[in-house]
C-alpha atoms as a PDB file:
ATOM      1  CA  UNK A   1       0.000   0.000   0.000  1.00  0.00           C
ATOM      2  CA  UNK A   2       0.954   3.214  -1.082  1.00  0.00           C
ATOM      3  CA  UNK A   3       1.053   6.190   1.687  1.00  0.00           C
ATOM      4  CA  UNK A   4       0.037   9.264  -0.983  1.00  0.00           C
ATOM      5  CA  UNK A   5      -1.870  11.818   0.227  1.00  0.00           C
ATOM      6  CA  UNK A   6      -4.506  11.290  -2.369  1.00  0.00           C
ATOM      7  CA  UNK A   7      -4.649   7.346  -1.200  1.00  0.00           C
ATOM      8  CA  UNK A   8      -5.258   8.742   2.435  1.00  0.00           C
ATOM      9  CA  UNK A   9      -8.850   9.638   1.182  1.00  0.00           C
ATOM     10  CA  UNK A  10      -9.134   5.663   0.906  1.00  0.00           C
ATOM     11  CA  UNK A  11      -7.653   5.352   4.576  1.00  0.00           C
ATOM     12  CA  UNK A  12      -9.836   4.407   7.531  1.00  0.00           C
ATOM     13  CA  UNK A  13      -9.067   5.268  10.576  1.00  0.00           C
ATOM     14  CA  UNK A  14      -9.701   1.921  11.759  1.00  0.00           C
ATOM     15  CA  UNK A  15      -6.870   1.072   9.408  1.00  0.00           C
ATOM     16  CA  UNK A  16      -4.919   3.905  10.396  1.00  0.00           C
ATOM     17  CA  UNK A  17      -4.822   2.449  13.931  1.00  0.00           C
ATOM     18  CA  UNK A  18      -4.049  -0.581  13.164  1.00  0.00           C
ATOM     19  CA  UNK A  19      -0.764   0.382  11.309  1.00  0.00           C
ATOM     20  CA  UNK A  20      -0.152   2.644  14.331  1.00  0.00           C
ATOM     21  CA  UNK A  21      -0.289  -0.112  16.772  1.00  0.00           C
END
């Protein structure tokens, strides 16, 4: 997966916390 910002728009935050963790 790609971090772009336009790909962000495609980003949950449920998958945002996930990579976080």
């Amino acid at each position: 997966m790609q971090l772009n910002p336009s790909d962000n728009k495609s980003i949950t935050g449920s998958e945002l916390a996930l990579l976080a963790s």
